[in-house]
Protein backbone atom coordinates (compact mmCIF):
# COMPACT_ATOMS: atom_id res chain seq x y z
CA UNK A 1 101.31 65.62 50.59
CA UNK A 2 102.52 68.40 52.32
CA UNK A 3 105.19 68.30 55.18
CA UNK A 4 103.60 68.51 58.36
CA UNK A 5 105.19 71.65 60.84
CA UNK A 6 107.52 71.73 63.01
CA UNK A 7 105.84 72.72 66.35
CA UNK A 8 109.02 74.10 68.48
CA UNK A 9 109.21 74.82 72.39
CA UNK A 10 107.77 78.60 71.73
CA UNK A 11 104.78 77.50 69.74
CA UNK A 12 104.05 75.25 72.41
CA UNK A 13 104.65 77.61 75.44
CA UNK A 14 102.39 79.97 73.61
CA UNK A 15 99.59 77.11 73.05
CA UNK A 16 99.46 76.69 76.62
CA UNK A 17 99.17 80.39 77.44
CA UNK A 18 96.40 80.63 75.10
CA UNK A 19 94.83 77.49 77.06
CA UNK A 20 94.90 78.85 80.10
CA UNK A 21 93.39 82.72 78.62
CA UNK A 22 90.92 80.61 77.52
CA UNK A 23 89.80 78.05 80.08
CA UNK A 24 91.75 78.87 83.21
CA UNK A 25 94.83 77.48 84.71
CA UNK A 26 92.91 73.92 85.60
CA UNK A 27 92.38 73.81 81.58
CA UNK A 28 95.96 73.47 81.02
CA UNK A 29 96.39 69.67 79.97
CA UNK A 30 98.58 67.55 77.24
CA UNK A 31 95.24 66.53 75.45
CA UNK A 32 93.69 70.45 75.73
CA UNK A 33 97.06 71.72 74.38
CA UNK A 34 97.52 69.29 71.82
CA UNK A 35 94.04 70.34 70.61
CA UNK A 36 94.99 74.11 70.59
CA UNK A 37 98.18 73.11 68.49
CA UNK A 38 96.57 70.98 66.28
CA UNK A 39 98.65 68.00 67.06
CA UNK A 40 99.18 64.92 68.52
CA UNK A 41 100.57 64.64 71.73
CA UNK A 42 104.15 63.35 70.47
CA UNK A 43 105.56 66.68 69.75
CA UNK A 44 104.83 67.99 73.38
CA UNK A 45 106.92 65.20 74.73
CA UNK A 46 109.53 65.31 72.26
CA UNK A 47 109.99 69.04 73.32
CA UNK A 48 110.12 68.69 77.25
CA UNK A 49 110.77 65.88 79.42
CA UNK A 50 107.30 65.45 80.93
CA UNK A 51 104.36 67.49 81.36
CA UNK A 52 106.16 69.02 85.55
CA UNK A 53 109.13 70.53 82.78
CA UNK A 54 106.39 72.04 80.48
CA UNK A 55 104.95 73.63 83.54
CA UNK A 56 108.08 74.96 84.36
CA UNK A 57 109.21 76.66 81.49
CA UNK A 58 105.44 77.92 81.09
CA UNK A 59 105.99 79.57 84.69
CA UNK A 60 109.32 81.58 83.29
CA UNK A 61 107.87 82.27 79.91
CA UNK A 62 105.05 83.60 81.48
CA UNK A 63 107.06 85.55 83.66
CA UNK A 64 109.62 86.74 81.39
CA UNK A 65 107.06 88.00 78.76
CA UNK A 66 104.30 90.05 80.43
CA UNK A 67 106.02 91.03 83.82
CA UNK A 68 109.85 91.99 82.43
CA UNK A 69 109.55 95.72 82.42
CA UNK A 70 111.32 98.30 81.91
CA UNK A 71 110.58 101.02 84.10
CA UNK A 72 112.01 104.33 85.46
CA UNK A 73 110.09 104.68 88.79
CA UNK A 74 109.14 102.27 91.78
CA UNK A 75 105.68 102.70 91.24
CA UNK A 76 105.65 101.53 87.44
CA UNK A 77 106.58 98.15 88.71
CA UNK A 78 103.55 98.37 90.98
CA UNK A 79 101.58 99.25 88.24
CA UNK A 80 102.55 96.49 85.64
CA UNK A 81 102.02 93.87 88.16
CA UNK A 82 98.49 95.12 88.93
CA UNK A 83 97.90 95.77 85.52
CA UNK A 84 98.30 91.89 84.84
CA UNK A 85 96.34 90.90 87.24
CA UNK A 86 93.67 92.90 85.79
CA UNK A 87 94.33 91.69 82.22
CA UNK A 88 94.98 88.38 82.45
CA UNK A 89 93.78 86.77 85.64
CA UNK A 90 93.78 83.61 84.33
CA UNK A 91 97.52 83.40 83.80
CA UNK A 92 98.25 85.21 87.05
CA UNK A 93 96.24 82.53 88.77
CA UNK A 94 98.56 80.15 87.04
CA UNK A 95 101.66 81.74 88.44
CA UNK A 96 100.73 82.84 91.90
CA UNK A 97 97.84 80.82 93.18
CA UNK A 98 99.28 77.34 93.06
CA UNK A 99 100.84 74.97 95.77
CA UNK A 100 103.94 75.48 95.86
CA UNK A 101 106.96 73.18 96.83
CA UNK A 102 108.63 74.13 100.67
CA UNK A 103 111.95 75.34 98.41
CA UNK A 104 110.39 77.26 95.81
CA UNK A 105 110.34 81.22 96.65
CA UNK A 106 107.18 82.79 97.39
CA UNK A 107 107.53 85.50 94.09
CA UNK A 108 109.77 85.21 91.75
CA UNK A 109 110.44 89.15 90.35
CA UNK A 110 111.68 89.35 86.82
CA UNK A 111 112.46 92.96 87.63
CA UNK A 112 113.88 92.27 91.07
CA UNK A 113 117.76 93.22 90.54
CA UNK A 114 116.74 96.36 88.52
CA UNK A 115 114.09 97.54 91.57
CA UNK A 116 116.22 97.10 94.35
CA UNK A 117 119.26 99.01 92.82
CA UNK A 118 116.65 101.39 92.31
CA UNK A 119 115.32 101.67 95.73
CA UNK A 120 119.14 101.46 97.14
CA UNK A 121 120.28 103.88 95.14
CA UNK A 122 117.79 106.74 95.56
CA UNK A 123 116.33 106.09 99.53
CA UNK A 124 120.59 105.61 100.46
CA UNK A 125 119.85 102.08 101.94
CA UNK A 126 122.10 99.19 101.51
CA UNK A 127 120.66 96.26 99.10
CA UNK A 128 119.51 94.09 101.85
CA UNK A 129 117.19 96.60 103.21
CA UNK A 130 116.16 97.75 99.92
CA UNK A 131 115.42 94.16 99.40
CA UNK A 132 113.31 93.92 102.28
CA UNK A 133 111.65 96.65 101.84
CA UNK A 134 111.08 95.36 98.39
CA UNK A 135 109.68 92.49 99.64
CA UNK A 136 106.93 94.32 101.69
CA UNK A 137 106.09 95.72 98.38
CA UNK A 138 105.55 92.74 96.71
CA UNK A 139 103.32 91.09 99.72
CA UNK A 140 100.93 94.24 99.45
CA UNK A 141 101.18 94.14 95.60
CA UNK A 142 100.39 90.31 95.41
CA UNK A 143 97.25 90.69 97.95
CA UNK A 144 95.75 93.32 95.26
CA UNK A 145 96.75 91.05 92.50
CA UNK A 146 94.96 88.32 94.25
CA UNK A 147 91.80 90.84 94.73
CA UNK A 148 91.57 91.81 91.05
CA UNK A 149 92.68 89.07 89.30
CA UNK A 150 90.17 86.67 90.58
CA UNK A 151 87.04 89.45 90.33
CA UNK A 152 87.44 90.18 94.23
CA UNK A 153 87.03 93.83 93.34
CA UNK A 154 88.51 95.97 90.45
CA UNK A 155 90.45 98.99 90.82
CA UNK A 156 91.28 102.00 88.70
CA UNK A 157 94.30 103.10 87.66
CA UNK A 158 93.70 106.23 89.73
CA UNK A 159 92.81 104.33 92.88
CA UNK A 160 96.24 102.02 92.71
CA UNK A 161 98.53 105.13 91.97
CA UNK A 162 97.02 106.67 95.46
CA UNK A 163 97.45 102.71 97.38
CA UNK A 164 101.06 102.39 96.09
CA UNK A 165 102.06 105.69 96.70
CA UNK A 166 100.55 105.36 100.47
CA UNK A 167 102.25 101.69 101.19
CA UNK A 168 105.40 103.69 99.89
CA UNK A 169 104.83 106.45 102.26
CA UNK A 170 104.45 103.72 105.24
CA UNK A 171 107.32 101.92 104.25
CA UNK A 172 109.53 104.81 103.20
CA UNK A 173 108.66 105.88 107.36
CA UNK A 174 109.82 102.49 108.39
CA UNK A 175 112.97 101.87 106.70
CA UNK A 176 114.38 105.49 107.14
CA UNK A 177 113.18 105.86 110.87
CA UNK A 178 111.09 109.07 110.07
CA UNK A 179 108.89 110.45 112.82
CA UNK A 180 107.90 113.65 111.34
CA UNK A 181 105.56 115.10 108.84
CA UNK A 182 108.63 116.76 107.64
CA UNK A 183 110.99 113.94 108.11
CA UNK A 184 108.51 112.09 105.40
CA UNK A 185 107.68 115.01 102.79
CA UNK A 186 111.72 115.31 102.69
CA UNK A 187 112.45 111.88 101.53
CA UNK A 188 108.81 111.92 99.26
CA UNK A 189 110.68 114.92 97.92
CA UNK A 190 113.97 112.80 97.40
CA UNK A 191 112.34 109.65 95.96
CA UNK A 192 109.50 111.64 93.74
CA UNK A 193 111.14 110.13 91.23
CA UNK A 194 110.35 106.72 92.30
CA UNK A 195 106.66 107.38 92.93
């Protein structure tokens, strides 16, 4: 008889992301994931506490492995989260249309450190205001995500270059106090390299 496998924490975060792909974030269950792996239910709770600790870890693995990018401009980051909203709506339903408890943060950004030293760095802002205006981002960002990932309306990749760069341009007016046509094409000229 041969020895049965070892199912480890990654072969079960990765069983649950393929449950959700598959039937949507309401699919994810001990019995549906046991089924995916194969197994019983034992090895699930021999690998996490309870089923609240699996969903936890799932949220960061998530995170970490389809929104951690590395990227060289402010719009890229735009992009990737759009472009997982587009290709896998299920699992963005998972991490950003849930209840969530009063402490938890609103989005958790993987690449959050990396944008704001970005945005502090180039637009001459201090990280707190870069933050904020970070933030903004994020709120706009999530409200397309929402659109597209749940069928709302789709968008090409054409039609989200020309929305991020314009949020950027109505931000980038805010945060640097510019009242002129000029005013703005001289800091789009400073940042180009973050749109």
């Amino acid at each position: 008889m041969a020895p049965k496998k070892r199912i480890n924490r990654e072969d079960i975060l990765a069983g649950a992301v393929r449950v959700i792909q598959k039937g949507g974030p309401s699919a994810l269950s001990v019995r549906n994931l046991a089924g995916e792996l194969g197994c019983s239910t034992q090895p699930l709770y021999s690998a996490f506490q309870n089923f609240e600790e699996l969903r936890e870890k799932l949220l960061v693995h998530i995170r970490e492995t389809y929104l951690a990018v590395r990227c060289s401009s402010y719009k890229e980051f735009g992009r990737a989260f759009l472009r997982f909203a587009g290709e896998e709506p299920a699992l963005f339903q998972f991490l950003y249309l849930r209840r969530r408890e009063p402490e938890e943060r609103l989005l958790e950004d993987v690449n959050g450190d990396v944008t704001v030293e970005l945005l502090s760095r180039n637009l001459e802002m201090t990280r707190e205001e870069a933050w904020d205006m970070h933030r903004r981002m994020q709120y706009y960002c999530y409200g397309l995500g929402v659109m597209i990932a749940t069928g709302y309306r789709t968008m090409e990749q054409e039609e989200i270059d020309r929305e991020l760069t314009e949020f950027y341009s109505i931000l980038l007016r805010h945060y640097k106090k510019i009242t002129s046509g000029e005013g703005l094409r001289y800091w789009l000229d400073r940042s180009r390299n973050l749109i």
